[in-house]
Every structure is written in structure tokens, then in C-alpha cells.
Protein backbone atom coordinates (compact mmCIF):
# COMPACT_ATOMS: atom_id res chain seq x y z
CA UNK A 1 3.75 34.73 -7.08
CA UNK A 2 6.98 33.30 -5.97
CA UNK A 3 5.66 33.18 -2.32
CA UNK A 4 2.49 31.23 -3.72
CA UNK A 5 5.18 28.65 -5.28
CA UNK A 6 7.08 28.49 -1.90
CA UNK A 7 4.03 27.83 0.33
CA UNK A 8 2.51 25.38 -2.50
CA UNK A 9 6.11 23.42 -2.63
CA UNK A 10 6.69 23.47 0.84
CA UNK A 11 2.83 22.16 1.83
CA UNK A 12 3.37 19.31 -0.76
CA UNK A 13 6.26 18.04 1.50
CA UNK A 14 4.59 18.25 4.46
CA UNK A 15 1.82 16.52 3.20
CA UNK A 16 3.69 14.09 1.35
CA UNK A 17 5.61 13.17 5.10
CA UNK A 18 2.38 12.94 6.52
CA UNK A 19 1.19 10.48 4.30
CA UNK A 20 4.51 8.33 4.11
CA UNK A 21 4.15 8.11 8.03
CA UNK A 22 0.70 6.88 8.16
CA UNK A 23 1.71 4.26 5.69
CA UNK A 24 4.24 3.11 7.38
CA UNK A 25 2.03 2.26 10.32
CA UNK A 26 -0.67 0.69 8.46
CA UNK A 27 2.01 -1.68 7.17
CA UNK A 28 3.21 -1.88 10.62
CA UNK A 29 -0.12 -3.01 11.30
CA UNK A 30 -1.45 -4.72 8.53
CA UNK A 31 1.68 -7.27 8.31
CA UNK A 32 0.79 -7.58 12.23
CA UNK A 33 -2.34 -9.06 11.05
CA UNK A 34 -1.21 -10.79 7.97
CA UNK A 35 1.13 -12.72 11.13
CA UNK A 36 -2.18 -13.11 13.06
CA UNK A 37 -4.00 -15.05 9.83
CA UNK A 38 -6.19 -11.93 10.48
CA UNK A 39 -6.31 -12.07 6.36
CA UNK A 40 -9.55 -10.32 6.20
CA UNK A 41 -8.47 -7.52 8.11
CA UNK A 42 -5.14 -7.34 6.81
CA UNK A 43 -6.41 -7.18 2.99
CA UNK A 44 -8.68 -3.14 4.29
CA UNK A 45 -5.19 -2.06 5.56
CA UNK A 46 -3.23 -2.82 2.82
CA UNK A 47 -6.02 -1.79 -0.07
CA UNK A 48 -5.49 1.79 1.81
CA UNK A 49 -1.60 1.98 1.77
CA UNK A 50 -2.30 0.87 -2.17
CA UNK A 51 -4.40 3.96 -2.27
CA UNK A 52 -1.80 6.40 -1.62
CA UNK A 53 0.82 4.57 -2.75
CA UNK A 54 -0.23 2.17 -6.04
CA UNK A 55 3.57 1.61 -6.80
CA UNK A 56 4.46 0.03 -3.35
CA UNK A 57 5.02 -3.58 -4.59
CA UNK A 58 5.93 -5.49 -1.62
CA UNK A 59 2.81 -4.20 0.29
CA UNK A 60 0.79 -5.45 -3.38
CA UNK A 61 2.32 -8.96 -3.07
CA UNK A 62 1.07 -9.14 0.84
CA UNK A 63 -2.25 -7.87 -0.30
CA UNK A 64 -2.07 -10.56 -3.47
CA UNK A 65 -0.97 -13.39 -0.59
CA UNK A 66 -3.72 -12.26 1.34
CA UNK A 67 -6.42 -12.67 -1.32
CA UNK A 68 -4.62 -15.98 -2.20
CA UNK A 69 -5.58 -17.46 1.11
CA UNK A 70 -9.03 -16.21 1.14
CA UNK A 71 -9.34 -17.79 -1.86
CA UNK A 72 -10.37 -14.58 -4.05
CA UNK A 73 -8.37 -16.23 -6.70
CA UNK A 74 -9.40 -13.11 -9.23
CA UNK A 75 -7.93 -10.44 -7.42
CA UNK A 76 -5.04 -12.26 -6.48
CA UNK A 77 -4.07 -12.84 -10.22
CA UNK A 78 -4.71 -9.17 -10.75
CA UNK A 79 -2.02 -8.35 -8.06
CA UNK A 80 0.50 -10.70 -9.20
CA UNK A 81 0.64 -10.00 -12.69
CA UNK A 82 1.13 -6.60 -11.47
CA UNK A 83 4.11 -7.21 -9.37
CA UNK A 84 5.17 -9.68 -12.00
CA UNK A 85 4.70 -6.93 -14.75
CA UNK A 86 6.47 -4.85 -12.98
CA UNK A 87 9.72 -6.98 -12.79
CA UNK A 88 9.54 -7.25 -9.02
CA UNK A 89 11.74 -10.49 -7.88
């Protein structure tokens, strides 16, 4: 049972590395886009990172700026009372 506990604990960091690393290069590539005005494309990248990651709140105020200048007002609100309600400054 133990060694069930140690494979479980150790796969869950693996994993959780994993994950962290593809983040970081959709943000690497998502704020590339964000630079480009590539909104669009920029708001698919960041909507994945949010996925995996709902409590990343710098990536939620790109992906709140990026509805904000395609003018989907709604979800933009819903992202910045987020950040806001989080006590993000």
C-alpha cells in the first residue's frame, strides 16, 4: 500500500511539472500575440492556461484586456471582478 502512495505522490509531481511547463509556454506565446494585437488568438491560449490553472490572475487580467479590446464587454467584466475580487493590485 505504501508503494501505491509513493508511485501515486510521485506521478502527481511529475504531472503537475508537466503541466506548469506547458503553461509557461502558452503564456510565452499567448502574451507574444497579445504584443502582435493577435487578440483573437491570444484570448484560445490564455482560456487554456485558465483551464489548468483558474487561480493564475495576471494571465486572467490579459485574457480580461483581451476581451476588452474585442469588445466582448460581458466576459471582460466577468474577468475583472474576478481579479478585483480577488484583491489582485
Amino acid at each position: 500500500m505504501r508503494h501505491f502512495a509513493l508511485i501515486f505522490l510521485v506521478l502527481n509531481i511529475v504531472l503537475a511539472q508537466q503541466t506548469s511547463a506547458q503553461n509557461r509556454n502558452r503564456i510565452r506565446i499567448a502574451d507574444k500575440e497579445y504584443s502582435r494585437m493577435r487578440y483573437f488568438n491570444a484570448t484560445k491560449l490564455y482560456e487554456k492556461i485558465l483551464n489548468t490553472d483558474s487561480s493564475n490572475l495576471p494571465v486572467s487580467i490579459k485574457l480580461a484586456d483581451c476581451y476588452y479590446k474585442l469588445a466582448d464587454l460581458r466576459n471582460a467584466e466577468r474577468l475583472y471582478k474576478k481579479v478585483t475580487m480577488a484583491g489582485y493590485k
